[in-house]
PDB file of N, CA and C in Angstrom:
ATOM      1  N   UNK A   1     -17.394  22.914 -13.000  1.00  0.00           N
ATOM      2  CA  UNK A   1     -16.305  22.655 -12.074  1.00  0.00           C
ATOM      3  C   UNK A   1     -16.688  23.260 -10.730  1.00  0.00           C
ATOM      4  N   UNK A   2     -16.660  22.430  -9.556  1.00  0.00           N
ATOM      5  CA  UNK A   2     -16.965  22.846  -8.420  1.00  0.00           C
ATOM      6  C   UNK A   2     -15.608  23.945  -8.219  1.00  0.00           C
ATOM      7  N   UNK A   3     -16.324  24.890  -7.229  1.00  0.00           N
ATOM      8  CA  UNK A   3     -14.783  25.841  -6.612  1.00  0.00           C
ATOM      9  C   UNK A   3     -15.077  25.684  -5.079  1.00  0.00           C
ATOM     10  N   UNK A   4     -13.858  25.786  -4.728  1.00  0.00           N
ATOM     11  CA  UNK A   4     -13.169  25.465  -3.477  1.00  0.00           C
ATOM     12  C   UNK A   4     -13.255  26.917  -2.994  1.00  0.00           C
ATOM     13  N   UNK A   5     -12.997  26.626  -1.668  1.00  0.00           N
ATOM     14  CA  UNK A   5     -12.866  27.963  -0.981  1.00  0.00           C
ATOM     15  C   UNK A   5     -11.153  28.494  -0.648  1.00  0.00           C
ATOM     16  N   UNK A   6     -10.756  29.409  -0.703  1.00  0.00           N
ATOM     17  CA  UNK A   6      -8.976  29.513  -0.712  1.00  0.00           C
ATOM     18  C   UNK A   6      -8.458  28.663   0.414  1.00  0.00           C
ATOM     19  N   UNK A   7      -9.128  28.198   1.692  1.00  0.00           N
ATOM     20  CA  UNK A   7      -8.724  27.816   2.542  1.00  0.00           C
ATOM     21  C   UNK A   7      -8.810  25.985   2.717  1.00  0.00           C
ATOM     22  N   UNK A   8      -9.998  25.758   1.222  1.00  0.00           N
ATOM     23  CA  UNK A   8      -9.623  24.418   1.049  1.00  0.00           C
ATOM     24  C   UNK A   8      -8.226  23.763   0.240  1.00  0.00           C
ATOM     25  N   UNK A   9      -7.950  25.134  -1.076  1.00  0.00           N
ATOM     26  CA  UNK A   9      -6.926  24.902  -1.331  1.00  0.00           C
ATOM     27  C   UNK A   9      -5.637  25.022  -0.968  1.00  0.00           C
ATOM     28  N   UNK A  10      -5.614  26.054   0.308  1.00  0.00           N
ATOM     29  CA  UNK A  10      -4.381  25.906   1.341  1.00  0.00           C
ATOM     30  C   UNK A  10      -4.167  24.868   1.708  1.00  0.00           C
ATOM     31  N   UNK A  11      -5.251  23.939   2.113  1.00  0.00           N
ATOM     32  CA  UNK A  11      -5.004  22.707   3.102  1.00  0.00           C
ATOM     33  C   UNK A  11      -4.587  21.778   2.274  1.00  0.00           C
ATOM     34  N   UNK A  12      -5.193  21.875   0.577  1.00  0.00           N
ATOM     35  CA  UNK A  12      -4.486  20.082  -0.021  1.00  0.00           C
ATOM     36  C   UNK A  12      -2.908  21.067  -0.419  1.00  0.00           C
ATOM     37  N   UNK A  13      -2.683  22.210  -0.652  1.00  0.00           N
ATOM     38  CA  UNK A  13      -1.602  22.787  -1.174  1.00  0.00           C
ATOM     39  C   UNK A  13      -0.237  22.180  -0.136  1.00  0.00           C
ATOM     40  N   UNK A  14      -0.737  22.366   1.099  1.00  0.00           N
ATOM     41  CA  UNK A  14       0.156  22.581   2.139  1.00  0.00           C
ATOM     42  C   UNK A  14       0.365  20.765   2.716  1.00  0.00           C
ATOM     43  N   UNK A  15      -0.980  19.965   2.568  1.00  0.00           N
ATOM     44  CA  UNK A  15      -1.036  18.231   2.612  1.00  0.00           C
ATOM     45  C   UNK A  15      -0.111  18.035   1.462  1.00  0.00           C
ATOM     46  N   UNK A  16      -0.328  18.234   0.303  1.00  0.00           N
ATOM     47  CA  UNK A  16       0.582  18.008  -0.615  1.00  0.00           C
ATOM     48  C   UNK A  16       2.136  18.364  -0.460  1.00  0.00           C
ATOM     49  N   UNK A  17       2.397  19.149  -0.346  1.00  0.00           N
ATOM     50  CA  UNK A  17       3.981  19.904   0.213  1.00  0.00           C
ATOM     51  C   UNK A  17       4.522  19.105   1.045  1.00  0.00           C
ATOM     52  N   UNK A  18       3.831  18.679   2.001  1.00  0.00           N
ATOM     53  CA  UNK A  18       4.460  17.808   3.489  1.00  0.00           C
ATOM     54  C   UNK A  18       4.563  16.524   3.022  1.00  0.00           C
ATOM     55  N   UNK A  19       3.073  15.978   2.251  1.00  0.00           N
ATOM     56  CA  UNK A  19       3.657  14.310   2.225  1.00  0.00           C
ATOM     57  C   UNK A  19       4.453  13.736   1.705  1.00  0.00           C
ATOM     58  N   UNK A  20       4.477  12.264   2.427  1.00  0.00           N
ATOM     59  CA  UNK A  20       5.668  11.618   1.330  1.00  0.00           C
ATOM     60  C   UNK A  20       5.641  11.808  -0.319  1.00  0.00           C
ATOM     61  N   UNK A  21       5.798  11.756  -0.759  1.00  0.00           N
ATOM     62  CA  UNK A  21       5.918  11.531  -2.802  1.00  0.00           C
ATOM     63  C   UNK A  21       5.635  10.025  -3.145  1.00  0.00           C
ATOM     64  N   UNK A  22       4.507   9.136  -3.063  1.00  0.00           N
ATOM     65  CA  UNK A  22       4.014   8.226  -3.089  1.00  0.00           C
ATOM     66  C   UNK A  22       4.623   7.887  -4.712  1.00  0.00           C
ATOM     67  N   UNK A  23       4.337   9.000  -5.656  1.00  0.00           N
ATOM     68  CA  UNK A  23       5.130   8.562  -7.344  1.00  0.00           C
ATOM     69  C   UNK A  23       4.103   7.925  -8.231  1.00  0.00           C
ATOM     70  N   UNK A  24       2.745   8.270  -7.881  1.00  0.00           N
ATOM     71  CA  UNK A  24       2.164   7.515  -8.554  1.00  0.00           C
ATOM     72  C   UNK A  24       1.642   8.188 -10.348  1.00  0.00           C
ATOM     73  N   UNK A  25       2.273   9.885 -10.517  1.00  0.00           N
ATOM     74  CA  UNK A  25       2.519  10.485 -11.372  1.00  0.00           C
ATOM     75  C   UNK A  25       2.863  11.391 -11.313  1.00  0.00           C
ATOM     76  N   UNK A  26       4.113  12.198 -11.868  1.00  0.00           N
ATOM     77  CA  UNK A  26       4.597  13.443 -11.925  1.00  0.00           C
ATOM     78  C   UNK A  26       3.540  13.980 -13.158  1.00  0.00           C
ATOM     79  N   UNK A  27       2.866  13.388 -14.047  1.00  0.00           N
ATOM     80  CA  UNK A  27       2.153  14.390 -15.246  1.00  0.00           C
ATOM     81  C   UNK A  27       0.993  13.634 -15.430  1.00  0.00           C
ATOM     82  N   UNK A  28       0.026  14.007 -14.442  1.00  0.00           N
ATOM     83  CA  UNK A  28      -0.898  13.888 -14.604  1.00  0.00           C
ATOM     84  C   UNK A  28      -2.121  13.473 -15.863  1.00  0.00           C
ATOM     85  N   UNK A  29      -2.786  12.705 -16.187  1.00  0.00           N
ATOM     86  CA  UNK A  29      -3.624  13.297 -17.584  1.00  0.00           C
ATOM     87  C   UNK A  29      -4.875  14.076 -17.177  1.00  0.00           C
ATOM     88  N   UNK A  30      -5.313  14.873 -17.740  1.00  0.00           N
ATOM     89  CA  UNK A  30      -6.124  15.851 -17.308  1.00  0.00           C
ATOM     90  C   UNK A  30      -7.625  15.348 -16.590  1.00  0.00           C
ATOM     91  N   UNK A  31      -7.974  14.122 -16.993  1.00  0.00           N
ATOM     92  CA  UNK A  31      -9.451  13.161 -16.649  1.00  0.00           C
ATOM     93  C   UNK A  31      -8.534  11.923 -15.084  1.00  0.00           C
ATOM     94  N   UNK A  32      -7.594  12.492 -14.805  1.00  0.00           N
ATOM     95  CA  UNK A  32      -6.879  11.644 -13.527  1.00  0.00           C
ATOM     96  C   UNK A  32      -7.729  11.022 -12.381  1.00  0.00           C
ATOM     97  N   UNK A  33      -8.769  11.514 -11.860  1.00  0.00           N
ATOM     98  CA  UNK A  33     -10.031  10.965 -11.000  1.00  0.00           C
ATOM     99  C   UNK A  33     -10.561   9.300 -11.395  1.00  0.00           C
ATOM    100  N   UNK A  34     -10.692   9.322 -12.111  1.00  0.00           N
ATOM    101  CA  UNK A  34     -10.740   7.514 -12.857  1.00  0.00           C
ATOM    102  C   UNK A  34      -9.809   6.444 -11.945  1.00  0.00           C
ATOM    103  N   UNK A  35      -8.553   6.990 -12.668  1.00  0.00           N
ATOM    104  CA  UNK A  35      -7.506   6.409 -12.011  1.00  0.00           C
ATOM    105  C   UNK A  35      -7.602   5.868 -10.125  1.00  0.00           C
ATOM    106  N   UNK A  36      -8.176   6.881  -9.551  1.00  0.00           N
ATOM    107  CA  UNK A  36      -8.268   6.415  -8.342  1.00  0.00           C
ATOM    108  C   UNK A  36      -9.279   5.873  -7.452  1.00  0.00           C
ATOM    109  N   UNK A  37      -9.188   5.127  -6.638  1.00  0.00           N
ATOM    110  CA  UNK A  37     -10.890   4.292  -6.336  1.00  0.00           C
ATOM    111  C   UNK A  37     -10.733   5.313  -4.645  1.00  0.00           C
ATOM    112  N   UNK A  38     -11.685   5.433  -4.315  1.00  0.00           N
ATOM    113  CA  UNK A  38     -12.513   5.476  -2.973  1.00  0.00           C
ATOM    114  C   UNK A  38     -11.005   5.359  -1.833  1.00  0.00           C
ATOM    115  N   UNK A  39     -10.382   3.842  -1.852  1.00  0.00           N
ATOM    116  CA  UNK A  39      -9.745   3.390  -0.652  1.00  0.00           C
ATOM    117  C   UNK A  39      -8.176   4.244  -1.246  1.00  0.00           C
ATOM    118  N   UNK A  40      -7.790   4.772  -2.412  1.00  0.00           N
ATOM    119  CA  UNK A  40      -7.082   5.366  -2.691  1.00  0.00           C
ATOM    120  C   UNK A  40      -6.756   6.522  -2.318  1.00  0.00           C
ATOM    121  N   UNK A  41      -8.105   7.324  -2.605  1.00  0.00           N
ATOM    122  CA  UNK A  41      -7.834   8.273  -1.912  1.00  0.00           C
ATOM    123  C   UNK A  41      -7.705   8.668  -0.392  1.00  0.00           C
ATOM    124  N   UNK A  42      -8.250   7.950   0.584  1.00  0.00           N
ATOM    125  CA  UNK A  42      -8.187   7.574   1.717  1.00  0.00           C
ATOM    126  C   UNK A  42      -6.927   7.379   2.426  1.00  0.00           C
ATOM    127  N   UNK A  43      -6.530   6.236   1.352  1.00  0.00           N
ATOM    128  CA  UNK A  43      -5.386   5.795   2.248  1.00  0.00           C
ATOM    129  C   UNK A  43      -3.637   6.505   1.592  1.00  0.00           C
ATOM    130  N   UNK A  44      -4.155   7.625   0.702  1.00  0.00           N
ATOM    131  CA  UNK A  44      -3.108   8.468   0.240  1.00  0.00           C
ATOM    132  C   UNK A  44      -3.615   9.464  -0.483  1.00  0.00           C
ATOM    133  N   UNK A  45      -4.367  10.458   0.239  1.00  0.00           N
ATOM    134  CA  UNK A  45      -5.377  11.967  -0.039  1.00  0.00           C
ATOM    135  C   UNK A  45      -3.733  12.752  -0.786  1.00  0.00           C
ATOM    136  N   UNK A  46      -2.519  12.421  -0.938  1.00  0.00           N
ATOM    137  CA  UNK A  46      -1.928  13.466  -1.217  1.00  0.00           C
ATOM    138  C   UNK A  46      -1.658  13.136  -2.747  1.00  0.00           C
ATOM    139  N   UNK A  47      -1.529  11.963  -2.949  1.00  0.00           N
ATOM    140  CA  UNK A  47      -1.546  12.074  -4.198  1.00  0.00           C
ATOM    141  C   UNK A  47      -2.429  12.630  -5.472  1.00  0.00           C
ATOM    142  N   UNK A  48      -3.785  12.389  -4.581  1.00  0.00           N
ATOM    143  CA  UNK A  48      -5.449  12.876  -5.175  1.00  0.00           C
ATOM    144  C   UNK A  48      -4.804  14.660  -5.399  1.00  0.00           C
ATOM    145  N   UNK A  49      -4.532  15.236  -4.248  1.00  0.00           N
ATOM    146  CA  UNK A  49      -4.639  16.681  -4.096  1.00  0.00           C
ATOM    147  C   UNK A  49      -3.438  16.785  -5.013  1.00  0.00           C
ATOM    148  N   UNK A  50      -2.335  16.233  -4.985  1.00  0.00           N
ATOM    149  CA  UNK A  50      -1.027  16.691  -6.292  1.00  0.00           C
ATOM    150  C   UNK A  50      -1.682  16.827  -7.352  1.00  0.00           C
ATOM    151  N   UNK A  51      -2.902  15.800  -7.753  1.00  0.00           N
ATOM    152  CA  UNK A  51      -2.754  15.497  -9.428  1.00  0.00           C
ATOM    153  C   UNK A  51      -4.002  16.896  -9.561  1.00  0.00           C
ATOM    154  N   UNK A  52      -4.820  17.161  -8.069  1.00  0.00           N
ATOM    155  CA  UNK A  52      -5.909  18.079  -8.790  1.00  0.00           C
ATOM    156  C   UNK A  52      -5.634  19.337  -8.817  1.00  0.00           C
ATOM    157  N   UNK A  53      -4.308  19.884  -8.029  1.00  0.00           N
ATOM    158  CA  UNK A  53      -3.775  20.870  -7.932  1.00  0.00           C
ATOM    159  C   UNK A  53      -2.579  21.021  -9.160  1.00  0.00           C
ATOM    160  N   UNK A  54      -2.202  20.492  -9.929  1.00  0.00           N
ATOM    161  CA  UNK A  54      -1.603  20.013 -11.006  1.00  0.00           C
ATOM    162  C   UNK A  54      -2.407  20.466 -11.872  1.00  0.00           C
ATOM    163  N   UNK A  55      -3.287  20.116 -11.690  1.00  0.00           N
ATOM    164  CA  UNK A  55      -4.713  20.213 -13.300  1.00  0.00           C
ATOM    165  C   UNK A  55      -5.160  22.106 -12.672  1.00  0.00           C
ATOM    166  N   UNK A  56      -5.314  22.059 -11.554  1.00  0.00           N
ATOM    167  CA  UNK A  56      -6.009  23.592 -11.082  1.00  0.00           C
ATOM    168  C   UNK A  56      -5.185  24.618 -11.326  1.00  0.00           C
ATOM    169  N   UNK A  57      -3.907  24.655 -11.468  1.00  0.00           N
ATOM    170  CA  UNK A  57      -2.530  25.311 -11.677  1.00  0.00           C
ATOM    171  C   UNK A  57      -2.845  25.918 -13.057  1.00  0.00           C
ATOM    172  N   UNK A  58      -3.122  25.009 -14.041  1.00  0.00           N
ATOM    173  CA  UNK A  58      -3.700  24.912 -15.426  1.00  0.00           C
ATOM    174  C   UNK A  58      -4.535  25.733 -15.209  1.00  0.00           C
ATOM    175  N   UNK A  59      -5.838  26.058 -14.742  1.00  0.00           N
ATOM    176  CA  UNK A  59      -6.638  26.951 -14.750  1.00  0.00           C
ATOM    177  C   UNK A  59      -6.594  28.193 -14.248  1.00  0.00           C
ATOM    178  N   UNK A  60      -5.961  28.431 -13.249  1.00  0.00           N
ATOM    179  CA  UNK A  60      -5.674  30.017 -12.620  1.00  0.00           C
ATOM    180  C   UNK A  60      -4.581  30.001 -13.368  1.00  0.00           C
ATOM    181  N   UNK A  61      -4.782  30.827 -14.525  1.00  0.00           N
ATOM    182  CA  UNK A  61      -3.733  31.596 -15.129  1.00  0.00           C
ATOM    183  C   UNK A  61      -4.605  32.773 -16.048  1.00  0.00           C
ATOM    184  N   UNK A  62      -3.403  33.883 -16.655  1.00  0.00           N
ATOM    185  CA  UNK A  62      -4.221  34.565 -17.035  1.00  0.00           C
ATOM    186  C   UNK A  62      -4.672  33.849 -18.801  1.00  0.00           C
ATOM    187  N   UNK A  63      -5.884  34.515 -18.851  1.00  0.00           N
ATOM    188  CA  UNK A  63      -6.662  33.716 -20.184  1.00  0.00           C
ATOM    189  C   UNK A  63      -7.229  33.080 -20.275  1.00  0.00           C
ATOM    190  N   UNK A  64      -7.104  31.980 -18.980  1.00  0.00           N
ATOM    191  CA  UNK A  64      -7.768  30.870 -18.901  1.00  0.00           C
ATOM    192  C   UNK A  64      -8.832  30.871 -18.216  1.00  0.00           C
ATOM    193  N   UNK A  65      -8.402  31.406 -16.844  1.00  0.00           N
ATOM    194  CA  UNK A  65      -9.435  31.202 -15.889  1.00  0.00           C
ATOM    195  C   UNK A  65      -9.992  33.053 -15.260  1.00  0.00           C
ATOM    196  N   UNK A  66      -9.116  33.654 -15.586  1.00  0.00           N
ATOM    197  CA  UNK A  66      -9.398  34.855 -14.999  1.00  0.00           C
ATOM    198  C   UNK A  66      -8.525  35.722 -16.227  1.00  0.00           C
ATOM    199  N   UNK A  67      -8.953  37.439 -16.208  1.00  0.00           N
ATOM    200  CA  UNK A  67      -8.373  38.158 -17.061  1.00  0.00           C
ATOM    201  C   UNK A  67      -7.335  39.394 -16.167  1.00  0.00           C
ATOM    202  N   UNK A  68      -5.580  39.149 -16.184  1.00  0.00           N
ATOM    203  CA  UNK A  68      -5.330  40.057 -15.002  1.00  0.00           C
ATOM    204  C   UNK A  68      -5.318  41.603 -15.228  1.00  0.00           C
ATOM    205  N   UNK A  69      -5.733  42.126 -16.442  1.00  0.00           N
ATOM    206  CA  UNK A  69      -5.689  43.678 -16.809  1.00  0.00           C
ATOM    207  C   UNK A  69      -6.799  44.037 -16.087  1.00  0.00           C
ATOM    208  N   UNK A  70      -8.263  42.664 -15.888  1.00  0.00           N
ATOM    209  CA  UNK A  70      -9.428  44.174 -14.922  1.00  0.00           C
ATOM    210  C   UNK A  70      -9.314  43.066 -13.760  1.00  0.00           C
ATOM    211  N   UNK A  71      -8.789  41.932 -13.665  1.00  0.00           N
ATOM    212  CA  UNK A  71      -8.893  40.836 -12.543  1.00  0.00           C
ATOM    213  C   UNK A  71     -10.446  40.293 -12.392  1.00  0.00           C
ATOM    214  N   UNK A  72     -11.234  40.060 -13.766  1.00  0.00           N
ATOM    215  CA  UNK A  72     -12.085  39.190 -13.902  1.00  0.00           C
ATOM    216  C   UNK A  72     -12.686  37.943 -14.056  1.00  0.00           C
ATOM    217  N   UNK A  73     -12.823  37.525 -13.636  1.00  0.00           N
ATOM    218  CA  UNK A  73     -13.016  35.636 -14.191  1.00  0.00           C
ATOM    219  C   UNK A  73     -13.687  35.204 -15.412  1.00  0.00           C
ATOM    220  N   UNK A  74     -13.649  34.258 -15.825  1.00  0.00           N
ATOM    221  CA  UNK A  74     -14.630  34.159 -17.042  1.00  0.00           C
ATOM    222  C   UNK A  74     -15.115  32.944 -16.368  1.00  0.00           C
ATOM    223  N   UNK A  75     -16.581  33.202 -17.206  1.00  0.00           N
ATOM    224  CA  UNK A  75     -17.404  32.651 -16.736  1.00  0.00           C
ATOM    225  C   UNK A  75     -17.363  31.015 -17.416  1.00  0.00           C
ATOM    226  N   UNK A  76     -16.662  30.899 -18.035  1.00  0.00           N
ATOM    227  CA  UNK A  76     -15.901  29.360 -18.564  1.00  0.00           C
ATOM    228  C   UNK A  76     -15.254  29.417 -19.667  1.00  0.00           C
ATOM    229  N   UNK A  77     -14.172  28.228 -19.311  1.00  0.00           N
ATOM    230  CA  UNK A  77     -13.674  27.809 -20.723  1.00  0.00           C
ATOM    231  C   UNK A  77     -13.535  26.325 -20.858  1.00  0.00           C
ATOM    232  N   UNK A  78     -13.361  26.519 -22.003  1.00  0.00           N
ATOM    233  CA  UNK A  78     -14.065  24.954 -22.822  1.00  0.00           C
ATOM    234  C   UNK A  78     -12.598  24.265 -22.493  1.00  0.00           C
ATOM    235  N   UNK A  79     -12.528  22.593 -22.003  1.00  0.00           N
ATOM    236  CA  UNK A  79     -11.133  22.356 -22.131  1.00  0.00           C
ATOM    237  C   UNK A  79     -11.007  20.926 -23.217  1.00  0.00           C
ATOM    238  N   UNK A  80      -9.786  20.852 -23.678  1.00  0.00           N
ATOM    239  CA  UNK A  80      -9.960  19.699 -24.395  1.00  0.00           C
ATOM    240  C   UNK A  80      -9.990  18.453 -23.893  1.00  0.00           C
ATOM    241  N   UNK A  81     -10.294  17.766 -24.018  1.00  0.00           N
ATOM    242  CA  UNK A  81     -10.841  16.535 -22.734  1.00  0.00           C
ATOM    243  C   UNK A  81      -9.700  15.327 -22.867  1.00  0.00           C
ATOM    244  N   UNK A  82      -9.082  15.392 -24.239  1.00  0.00           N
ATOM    245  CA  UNK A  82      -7.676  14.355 -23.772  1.00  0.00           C
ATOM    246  C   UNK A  82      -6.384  15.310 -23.279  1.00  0.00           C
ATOM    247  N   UNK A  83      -6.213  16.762 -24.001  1.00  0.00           N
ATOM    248  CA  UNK A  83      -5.062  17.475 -22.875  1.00  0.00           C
ATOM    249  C   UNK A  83      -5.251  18.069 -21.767  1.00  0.00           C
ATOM    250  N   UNK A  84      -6.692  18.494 -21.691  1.00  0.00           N
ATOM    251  CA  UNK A  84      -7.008  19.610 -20.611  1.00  0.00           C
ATOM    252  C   UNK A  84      -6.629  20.329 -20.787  1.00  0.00           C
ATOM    253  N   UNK A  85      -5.887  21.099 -21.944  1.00  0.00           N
ATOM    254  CA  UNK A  85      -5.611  22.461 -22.326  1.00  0.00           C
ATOM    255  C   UNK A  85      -6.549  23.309 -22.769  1.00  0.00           C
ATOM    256  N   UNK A  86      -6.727  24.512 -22.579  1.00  0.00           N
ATOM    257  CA  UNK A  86      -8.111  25.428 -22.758  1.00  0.00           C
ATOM    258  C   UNK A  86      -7.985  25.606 -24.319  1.00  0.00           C
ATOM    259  N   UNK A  87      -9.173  25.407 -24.655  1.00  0.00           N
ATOM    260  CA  UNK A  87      -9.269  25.647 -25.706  1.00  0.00           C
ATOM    261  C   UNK A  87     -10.027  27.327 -26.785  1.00  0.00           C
ATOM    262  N   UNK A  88     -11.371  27.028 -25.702  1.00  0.00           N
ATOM    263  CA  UNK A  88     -11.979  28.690 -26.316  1.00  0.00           C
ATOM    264  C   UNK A  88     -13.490  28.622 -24.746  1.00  0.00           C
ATOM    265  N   UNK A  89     -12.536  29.838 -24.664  1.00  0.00           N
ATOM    266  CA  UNK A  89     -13.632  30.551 -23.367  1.00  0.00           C
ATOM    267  C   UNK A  89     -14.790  31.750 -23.589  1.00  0.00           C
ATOM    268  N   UNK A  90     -15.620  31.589 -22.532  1.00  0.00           N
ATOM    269  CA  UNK A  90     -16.768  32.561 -22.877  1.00  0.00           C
ATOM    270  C   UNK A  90     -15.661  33.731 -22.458  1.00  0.00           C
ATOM    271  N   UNK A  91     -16.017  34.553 -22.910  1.00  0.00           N
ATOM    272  CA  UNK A  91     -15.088  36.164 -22.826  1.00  0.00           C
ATOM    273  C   UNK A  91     -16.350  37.166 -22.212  1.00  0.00           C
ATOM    274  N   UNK A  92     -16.860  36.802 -21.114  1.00  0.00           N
ATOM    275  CA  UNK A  92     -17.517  37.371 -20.107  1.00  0.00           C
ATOM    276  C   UNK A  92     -17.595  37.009 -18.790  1.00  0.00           C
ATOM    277  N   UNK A  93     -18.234  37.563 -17.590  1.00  0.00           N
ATOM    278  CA  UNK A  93     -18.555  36.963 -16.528  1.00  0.00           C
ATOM    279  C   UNK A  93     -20.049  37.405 -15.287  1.00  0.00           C
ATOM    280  N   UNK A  94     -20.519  36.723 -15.287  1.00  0.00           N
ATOM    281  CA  UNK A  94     -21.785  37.254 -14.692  1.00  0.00           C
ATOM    282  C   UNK A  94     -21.331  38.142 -13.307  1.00  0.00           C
ATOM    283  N   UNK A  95     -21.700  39.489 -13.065  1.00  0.00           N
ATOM    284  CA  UNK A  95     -21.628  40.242 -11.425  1.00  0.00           C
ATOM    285  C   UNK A  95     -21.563  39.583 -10.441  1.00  0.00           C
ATOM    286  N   UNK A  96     -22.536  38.735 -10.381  1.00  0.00           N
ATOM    287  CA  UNK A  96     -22.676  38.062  -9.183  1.00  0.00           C
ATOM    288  C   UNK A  96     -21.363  36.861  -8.884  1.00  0.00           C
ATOM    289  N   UNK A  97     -21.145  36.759  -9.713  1.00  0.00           N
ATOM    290  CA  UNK A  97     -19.504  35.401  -9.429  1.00  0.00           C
ATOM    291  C   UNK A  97     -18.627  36.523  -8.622  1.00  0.00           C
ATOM    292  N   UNK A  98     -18.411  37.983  -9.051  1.00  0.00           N
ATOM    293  CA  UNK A  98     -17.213  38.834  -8.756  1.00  0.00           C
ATOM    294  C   UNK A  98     -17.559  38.779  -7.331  1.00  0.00           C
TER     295      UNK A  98
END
């Protein structure tokens, strides 16, 4: 999974917040990128950023994506590919990510 920088996810957080509600899903399925072609996202970037910030929400939590007792990340977790719910993560993280 590529990572964003906090200030890319301010910008779809805050694009998302402002735009219209186009409706093209309140519940996302976790593989949602399919669904949209090239001129889609283009010609309505907010719906793209709802559904990936939807799915990313899912991952910053504790257990999943980070541990909040030392505030570590793990260095992955496995997700299930029809819910996108985590399933079983490495329970480490390399120095250099921190």
């Amino acid at each position: 999974m590529a990572r964003l920088s906090i200030l890319s996810v301010l910008f779809f957080a805050a694009a998302s917040l402002s735009a219209p509600n186009y409706g093209k899903n309140n519940n996302p399925p976790c593989r949602f990128a399919p669904l949209y072609s090239q001129d889609d996202v283009l010609e309505h970037p907010h719906d793209f950023a709802r559904d990936f910030l939807y799915w990313e929400g899912h991952f910053h939590q504790n257990n999943v994506g980070y541990n909040t007792a030392n505030a570590m990340t793990y260095d992955g977790t496995l997700l299930d590919p029809t819910t996108g719910l985590a399933t079983e993560k490495h329970p480490f993280s390399a120095a250099s990510k921190e």
